[in-house]
PDB file of N, CA and C in Angstrom:
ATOM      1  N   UNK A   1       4.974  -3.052   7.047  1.00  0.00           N
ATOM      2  CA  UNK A   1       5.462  -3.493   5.761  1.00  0.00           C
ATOM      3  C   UNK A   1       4.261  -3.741   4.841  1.00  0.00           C
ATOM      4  N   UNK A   2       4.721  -3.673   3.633  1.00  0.00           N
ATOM      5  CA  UNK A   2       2.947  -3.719   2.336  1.00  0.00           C
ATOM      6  C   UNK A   2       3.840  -4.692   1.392  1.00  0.00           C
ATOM      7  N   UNK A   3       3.315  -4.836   0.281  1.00  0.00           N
ATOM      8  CA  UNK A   3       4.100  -5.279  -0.434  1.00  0.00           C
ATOM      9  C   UNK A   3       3.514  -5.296  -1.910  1.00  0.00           C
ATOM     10  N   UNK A   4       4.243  -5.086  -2.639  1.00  0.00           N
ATOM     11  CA  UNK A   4       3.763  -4.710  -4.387  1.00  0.00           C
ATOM     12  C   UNK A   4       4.821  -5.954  -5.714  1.00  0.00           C
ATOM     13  N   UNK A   5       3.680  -6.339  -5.997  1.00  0.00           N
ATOM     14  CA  UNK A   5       3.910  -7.050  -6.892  1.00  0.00           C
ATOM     15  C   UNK A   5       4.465  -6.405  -8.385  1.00  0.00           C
ATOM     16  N   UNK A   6       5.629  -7.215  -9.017  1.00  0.00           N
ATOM     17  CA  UNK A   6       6.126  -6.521 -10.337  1.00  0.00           C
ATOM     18  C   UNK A   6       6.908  -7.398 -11.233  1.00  0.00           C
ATOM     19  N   UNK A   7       7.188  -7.137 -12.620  1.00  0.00           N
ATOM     20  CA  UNK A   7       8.231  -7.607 -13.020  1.00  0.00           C
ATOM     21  C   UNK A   7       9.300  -7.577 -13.055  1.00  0.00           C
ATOM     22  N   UNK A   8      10.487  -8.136 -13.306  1.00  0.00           N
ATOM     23  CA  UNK A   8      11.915  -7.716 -13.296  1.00  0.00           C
ATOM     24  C   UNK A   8      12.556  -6.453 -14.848  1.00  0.00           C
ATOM     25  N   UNK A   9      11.767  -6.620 -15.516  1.00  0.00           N
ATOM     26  CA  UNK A   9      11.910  -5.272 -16.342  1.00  0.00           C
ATOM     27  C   UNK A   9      11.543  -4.172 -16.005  1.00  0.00           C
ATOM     28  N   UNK A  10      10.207  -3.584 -15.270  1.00  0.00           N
ATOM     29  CA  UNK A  10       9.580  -3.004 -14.983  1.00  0.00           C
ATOM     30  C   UNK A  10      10.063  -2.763 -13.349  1.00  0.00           C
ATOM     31  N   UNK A  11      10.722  -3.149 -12.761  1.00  0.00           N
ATOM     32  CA  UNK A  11      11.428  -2.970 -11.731  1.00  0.00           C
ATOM     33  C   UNK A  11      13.003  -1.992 -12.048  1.00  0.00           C
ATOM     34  N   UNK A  12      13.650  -3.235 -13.058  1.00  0.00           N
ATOM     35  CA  UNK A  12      14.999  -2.496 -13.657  1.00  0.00           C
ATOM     36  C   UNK A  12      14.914  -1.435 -13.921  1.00  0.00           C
ATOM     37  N   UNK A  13      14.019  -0.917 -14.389  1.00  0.00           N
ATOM     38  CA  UNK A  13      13.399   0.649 -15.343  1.00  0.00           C
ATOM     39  C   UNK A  13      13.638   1.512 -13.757  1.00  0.00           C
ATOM     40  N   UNK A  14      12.524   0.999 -12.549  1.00  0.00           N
ATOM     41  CA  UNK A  14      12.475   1.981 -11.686  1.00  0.00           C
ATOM     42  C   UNK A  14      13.915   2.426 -10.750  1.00  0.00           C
ATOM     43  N   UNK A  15      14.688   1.460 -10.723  1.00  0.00           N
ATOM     44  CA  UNK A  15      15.998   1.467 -10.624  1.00  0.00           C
ATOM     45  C   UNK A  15      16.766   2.082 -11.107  1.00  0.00           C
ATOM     46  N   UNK A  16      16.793   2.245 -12.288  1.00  0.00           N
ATOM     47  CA  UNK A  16      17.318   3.219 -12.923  1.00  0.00           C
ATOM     48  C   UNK A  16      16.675   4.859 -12.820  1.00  0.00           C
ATOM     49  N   UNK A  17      15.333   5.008 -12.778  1.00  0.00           N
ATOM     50  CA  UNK A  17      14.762   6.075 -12.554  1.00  0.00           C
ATOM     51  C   UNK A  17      14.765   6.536 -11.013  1.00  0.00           C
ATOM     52  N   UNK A  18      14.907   5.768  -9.966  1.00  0.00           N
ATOM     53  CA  UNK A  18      14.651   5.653  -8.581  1.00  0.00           C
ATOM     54  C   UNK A  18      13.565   6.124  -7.825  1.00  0.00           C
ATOM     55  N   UNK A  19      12.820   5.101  -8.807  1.00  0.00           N
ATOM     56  CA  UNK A  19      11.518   5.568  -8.057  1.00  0.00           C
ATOM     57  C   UNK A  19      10.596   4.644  -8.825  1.00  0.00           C
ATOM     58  N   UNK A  20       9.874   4.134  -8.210  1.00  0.00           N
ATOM     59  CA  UNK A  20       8.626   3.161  -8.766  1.00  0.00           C
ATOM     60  C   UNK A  20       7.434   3.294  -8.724  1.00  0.00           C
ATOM     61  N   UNK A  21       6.722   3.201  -9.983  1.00  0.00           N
ATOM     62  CA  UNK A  21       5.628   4.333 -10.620  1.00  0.00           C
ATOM     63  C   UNK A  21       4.611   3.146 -11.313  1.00  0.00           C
ATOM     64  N   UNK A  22       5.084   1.645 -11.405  1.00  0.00           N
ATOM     65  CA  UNK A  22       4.187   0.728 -12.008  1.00  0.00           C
ATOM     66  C   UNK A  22       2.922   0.324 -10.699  1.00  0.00           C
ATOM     67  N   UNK A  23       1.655   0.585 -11.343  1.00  0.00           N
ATOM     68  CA  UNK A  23       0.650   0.251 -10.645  1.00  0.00           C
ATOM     69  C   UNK A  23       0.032  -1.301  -9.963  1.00  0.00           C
ATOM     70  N   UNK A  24      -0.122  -1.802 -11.440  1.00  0.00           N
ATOM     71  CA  UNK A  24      -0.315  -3.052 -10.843  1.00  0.00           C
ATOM     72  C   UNK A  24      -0.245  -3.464 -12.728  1.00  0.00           C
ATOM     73  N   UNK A  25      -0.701  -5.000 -13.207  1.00  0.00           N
ATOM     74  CA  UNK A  25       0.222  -5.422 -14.286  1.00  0.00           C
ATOM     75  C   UNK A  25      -0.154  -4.709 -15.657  1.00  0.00           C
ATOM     76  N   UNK A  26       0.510  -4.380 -16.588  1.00  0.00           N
ATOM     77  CA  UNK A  26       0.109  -3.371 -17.391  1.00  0.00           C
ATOM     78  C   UNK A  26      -0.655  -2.109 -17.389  1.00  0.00           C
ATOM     79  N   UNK A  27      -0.594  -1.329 -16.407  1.00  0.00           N
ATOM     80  CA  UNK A  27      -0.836  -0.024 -15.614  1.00  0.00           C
ATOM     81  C   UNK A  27       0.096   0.760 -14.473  1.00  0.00           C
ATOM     82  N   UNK A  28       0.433   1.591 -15.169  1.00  0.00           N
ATOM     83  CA  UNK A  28       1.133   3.042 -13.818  1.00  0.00           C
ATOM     84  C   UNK A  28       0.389   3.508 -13.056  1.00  0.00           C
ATOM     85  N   UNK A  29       1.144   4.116 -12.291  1.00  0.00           N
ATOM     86  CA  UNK A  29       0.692   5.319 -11.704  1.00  0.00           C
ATOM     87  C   UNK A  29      -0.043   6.711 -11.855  1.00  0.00           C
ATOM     88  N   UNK A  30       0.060   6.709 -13.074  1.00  0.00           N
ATOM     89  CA  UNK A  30      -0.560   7.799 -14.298  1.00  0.00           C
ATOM     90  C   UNK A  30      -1.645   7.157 -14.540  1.00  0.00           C
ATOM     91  N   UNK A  31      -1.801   5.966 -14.468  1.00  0.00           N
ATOM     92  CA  UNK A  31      -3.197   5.378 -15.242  1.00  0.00           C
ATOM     93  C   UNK A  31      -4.185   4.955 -14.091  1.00  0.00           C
ATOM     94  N   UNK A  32      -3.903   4.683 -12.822  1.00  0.00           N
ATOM     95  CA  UNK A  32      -4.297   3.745 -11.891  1.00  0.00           C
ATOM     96  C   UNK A  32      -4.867   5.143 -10.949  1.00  0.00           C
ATOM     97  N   UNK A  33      -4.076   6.107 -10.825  1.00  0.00           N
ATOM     98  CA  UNK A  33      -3.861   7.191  -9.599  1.00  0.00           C
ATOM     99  C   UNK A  33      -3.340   6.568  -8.441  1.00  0.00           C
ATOM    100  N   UNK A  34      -2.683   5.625  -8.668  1.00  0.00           N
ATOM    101  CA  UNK A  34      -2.223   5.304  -7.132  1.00  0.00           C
ATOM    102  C   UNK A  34      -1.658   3.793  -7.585  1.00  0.00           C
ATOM    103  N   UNK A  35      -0.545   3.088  -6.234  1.00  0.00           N
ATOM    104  CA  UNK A  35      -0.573   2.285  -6.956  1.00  0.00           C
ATOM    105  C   UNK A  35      -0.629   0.851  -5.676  1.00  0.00           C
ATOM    106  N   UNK A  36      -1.235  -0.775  -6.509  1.00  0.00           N
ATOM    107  CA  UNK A  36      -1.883  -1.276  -5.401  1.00  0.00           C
ATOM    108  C   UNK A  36      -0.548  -2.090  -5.041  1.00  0.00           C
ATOM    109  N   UNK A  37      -0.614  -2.384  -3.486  1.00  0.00           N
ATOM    110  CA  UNK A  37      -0.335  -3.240  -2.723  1.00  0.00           C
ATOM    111  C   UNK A  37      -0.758  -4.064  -1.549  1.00  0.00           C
ATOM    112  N   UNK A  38      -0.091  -4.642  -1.421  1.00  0.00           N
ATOM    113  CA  UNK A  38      -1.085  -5.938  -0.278  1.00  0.00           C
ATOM    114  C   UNK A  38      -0.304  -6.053   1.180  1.00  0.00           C
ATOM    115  N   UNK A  39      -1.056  -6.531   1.698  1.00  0.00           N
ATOM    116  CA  UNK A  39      -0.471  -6.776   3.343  1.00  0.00           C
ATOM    117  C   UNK A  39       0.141  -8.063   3.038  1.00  0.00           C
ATOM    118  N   UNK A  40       0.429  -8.295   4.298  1.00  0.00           N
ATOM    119  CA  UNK A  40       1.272 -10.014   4.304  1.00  0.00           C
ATOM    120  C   UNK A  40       0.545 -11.415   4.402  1.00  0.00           C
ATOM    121  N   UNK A  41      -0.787 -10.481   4.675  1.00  0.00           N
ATOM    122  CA  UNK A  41      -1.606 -11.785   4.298  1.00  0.00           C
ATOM    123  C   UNK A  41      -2.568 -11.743   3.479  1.00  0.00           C
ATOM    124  N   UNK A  42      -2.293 -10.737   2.395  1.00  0.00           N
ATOM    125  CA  UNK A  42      -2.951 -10.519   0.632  1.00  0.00           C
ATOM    126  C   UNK A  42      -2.151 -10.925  -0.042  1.00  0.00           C
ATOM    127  N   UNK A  43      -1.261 -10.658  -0.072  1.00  0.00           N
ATOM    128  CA  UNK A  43      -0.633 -10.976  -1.741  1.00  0.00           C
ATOM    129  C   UNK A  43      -0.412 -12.415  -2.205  1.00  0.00           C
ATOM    130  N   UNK A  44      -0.238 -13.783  -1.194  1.00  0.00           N
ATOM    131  CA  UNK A  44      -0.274 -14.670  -1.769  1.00  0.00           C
ATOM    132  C   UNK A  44      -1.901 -14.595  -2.752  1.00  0.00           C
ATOM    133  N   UNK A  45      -2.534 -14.412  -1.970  1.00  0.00           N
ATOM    134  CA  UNK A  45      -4.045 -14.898  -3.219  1.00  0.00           C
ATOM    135  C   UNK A  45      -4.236 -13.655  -4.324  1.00  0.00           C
ATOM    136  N   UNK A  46      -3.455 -12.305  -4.127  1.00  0.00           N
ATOM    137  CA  UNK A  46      -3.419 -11.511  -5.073  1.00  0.00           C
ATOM    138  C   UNK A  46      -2.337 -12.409  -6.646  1.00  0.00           C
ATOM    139  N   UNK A  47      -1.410 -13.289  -6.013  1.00  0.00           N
ATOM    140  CA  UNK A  47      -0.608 -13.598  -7.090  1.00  0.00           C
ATOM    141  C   UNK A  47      -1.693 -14.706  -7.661  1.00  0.00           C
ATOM    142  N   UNK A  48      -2.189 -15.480  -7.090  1.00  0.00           N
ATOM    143  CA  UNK A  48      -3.065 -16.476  -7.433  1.00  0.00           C
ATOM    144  C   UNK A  48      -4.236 -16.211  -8.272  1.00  0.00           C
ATOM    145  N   UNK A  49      -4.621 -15.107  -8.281  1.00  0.00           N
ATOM    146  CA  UNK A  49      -6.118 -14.459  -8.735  1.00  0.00           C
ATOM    147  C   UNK A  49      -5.277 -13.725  -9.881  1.00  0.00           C
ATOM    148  N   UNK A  50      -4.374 -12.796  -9.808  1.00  0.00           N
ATOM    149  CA  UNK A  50      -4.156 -11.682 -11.382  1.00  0.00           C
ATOM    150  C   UNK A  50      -2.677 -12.083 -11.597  1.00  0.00           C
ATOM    151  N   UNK A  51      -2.031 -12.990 -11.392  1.00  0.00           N
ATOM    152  CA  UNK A  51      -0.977 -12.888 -11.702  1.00  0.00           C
ATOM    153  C   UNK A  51      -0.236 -14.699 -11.692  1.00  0.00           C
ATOM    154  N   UNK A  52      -1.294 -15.493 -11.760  1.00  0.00           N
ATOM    155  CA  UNK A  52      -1.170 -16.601 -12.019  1.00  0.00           C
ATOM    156  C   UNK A  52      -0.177 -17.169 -13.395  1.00  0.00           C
ATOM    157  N   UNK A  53      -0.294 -16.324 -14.297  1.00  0.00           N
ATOM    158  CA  UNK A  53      -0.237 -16.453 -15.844  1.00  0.00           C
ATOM    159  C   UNK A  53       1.725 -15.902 -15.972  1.00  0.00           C
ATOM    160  N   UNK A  54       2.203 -14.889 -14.824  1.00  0.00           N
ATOM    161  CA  UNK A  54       3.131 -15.019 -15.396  1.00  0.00           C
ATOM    162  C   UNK A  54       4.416 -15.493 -14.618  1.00  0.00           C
ATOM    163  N   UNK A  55       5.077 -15.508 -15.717  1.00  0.00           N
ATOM    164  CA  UNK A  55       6.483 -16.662 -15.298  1.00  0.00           C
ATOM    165  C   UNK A  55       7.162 -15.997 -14.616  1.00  0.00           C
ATOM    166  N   UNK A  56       7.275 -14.458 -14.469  1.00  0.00           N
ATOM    167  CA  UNK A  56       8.622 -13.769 -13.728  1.00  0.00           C
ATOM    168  C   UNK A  56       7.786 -12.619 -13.107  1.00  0.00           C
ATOM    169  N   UNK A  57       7.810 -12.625 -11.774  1.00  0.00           N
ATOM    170  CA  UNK A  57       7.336 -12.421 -10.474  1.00  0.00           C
ATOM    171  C   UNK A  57       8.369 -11.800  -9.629  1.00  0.00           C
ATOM    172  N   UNK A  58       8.665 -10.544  -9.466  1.00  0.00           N
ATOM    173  CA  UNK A  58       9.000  -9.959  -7.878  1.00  0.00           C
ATOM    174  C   UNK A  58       7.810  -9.481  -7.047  1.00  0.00           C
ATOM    175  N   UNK A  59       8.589  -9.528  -5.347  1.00  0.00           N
ATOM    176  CA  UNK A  59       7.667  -9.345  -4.800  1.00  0.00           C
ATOM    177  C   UNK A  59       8.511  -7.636  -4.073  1.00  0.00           C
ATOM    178  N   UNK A  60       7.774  -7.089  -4.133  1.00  0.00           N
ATOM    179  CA  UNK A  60       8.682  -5.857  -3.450  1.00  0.00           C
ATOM    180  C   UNK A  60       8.431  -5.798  -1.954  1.00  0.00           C
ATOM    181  N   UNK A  61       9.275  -5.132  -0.907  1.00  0.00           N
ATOM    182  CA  UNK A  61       8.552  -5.275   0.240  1.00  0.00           C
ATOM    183  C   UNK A  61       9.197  -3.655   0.670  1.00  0.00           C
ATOM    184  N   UNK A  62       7.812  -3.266   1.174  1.00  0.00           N
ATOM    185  CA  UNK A  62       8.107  -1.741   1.294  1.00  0.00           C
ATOM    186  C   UNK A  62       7.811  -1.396   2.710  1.00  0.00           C
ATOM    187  N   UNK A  63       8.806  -0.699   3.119  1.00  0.00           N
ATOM    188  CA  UNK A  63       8.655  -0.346   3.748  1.00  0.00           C
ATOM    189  C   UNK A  63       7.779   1.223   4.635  1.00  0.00           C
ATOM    190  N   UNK A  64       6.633   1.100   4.884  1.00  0.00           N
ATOM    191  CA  UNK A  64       5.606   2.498   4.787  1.00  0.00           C
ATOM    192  C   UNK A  64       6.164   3.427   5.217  1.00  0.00           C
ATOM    193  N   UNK A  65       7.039   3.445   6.094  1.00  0.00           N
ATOM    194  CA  UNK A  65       7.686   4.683   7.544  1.00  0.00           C
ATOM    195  C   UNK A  65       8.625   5.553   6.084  1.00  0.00           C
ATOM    196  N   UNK A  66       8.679   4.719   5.432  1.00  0.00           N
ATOM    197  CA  UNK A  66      10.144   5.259   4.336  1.00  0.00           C
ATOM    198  C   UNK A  66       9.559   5.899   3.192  1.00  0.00           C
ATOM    199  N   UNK A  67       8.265   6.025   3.039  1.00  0.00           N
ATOM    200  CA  UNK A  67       7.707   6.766   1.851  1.00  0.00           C
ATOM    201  C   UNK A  67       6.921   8.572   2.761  1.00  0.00           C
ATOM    202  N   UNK A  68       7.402   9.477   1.727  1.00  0.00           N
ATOM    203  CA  UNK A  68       6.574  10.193   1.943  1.00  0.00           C
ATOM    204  C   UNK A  68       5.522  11.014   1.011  1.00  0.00           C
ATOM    205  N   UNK A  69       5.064   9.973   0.538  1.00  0.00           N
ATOM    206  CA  UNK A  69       3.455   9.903  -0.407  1.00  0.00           C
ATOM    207  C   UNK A  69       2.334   9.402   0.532  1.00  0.00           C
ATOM    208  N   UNK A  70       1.186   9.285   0.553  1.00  0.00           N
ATOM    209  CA  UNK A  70      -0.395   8.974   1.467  1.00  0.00           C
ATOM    210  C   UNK A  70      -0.296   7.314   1.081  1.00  0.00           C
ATOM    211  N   UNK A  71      -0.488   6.360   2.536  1.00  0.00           N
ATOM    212  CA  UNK A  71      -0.894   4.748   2.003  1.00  0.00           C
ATOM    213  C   UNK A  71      -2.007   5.092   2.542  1.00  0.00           C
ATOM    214  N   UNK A  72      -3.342   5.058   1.699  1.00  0.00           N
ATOM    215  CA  UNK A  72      -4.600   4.601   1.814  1.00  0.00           C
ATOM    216  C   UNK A  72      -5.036   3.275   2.183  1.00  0.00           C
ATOM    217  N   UNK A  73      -5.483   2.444   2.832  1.00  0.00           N
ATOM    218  CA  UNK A  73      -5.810   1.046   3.318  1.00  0.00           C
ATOM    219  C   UNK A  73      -7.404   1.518   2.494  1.00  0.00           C
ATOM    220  N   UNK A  74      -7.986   0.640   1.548  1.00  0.00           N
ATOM    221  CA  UNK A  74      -9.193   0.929   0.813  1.00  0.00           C
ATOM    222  C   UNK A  74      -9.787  -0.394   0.711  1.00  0.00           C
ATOM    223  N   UNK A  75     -11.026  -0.161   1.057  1.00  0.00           N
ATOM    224  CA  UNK A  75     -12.261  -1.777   0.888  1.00  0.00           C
ATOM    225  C   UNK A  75     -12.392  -1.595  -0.686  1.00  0.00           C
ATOM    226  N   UNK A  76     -12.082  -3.428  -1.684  1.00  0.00           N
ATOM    227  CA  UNK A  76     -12.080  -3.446  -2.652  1.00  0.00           C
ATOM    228  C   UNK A  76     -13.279  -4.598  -2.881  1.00  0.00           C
ATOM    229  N   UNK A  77     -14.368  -3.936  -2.810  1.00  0.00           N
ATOM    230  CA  UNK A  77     -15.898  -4.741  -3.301  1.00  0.00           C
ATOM    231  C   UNK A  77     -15.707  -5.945  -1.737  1.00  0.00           C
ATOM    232  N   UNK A  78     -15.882  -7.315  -2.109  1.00  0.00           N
ATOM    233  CA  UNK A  78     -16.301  -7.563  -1.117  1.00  0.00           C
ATOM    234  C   UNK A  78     -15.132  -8.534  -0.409  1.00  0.00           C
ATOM    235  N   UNK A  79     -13.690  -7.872  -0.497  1.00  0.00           N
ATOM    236  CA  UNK A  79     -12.541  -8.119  -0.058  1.00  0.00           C
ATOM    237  C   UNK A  79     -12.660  -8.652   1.210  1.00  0.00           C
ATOM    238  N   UNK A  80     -11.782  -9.521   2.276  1.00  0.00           N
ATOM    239  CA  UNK A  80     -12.070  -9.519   4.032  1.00  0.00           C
ATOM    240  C   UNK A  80     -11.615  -8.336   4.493  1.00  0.00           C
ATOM    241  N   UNK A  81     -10.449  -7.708   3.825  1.00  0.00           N
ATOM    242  CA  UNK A  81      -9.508  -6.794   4.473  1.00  0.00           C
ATOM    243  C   UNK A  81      -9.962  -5.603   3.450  1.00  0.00           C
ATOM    244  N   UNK A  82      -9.160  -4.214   3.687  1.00  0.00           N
ATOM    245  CA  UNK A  82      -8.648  -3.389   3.001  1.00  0.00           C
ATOM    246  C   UNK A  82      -7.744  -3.855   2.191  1.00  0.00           C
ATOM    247  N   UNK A  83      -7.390  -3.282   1.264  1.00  0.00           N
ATOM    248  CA  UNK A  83      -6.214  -2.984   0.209  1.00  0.00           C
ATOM    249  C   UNK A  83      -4.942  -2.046   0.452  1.00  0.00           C
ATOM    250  N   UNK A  84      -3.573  -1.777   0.763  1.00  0.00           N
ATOM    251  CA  UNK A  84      -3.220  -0.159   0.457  1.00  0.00           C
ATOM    252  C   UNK A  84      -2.622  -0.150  -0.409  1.00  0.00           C
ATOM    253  N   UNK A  85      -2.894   1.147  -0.628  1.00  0.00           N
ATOM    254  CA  UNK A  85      -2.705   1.845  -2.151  1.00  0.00           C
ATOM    255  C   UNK A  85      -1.922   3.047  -1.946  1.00  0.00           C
ATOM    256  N   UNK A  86      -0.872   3.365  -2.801  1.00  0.00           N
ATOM    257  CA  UNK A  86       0.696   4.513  -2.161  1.00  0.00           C
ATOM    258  C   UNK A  86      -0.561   5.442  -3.563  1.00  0.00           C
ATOM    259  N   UNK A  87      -0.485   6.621  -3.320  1.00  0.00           N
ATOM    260  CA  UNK A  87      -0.738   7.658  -3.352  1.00  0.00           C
ATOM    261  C   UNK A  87       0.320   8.376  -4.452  1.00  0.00           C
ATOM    262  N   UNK A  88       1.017   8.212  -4.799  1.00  0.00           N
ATOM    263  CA  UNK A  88       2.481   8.670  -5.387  1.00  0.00           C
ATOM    264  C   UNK A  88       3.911   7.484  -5.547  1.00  0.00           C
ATOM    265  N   UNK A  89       4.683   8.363  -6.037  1.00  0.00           N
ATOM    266  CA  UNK A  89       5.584   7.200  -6.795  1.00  0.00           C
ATOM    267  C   UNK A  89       6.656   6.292  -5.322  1.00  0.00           C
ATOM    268  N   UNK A  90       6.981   5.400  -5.386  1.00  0.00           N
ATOM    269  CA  UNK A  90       7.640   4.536  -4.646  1.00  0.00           C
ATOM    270  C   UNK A  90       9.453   4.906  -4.937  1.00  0.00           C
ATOM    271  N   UNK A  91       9.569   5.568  -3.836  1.00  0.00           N
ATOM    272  CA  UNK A  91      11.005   5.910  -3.688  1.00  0.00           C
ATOM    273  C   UNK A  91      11.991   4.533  -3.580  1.00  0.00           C
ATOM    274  N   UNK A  92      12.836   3.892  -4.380  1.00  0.00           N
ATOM    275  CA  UNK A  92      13.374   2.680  -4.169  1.00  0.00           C
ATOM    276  C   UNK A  92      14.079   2.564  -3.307  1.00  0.00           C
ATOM    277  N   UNK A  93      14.630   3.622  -1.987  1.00  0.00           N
ATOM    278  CA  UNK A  93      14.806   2.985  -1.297  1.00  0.00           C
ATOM    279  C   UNK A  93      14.151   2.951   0.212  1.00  0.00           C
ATOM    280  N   UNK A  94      12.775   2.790  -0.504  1.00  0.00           N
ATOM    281  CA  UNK A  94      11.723   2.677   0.786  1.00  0.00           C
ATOM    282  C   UNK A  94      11.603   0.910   0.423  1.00  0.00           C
ATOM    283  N   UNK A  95      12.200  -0.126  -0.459  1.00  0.00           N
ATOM    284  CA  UNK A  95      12.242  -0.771  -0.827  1.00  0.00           C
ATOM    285  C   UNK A  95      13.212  -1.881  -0.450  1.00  0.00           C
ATOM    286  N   UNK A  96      12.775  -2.475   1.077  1.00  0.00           N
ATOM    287  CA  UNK A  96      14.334  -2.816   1.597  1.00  0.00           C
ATOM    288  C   UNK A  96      14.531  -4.291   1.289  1.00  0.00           C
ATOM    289  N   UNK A  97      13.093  -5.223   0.921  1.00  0.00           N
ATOM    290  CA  UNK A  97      13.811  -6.296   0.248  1.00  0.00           C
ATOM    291  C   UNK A  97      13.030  -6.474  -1.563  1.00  0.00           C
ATOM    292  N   UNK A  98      13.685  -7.620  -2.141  1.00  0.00           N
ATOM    293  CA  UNK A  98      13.086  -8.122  -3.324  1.00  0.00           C
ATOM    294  C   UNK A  98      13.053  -9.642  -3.397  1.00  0.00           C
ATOM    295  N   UNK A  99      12.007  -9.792  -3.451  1.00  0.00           N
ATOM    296  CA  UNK A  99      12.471 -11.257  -3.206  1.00  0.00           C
ATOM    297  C   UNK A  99      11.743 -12.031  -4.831  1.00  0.00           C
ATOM    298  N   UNK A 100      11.762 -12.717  -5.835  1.00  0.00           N
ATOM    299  CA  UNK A 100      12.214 -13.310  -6.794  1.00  0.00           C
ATOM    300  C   UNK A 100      10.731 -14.354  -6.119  1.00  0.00           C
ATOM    301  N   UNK A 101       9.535 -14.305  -6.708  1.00  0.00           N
ATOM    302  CA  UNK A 101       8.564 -15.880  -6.610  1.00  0.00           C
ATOM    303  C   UNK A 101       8.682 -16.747  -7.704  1.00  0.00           C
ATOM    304  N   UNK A 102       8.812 -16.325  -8.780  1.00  0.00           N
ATOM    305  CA  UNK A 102       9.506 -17.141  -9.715  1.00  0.00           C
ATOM    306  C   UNK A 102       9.986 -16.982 -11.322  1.00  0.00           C
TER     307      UNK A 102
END
């Protein structure tokens, strides 16, 4: 499981399109080449570090076996872990929960 941080507009959109293409906050997939997500023990301090500031927070939880785009695991400067990063757009229903942080 990975998991990608988003808004609830920017989610609705991919829902409707079926497929999720937002990179990380004000950047796609078009802009980014790929787009970031965190393990289960990144994303709390990913929300803490770039995403402190906003009020409406999903957390997506993806499932990897269910995409067939490349997850890269990538060292980001002087991170503990890797990063992964989907390669292509996020099929929504490789997307088996949403869970609402606030």
């Amino acid at each position: 499981m990975i998991y990608h941080l988003t808004d609830p507009d920017r989610w609705a959109r991919s829902l409707a399109d079926g497929m999720h293409t937002g990179s990380t906050r004000d950047a796609d997939l078009a802009d980014e080449g790929f787009i970031h997500c965190s393990t289960a023990e990144q994303w709390p301090a990913t929300v803490e570090r770039f995403y402190a500031d906003v009020e409406e927070l999903l957390l997506l939880h993806i499932d990897e076996s269910l995409l067939d785009v490349p997850v890269v695991h990538e060292q980001l400067g002087d991170a503990p872990a890797a990063f992964p990063h989907v390669y292509g757009p996020i099929p929504v229903s490789a997307v088996v929960q949403v869970e609402r942080l606030r």
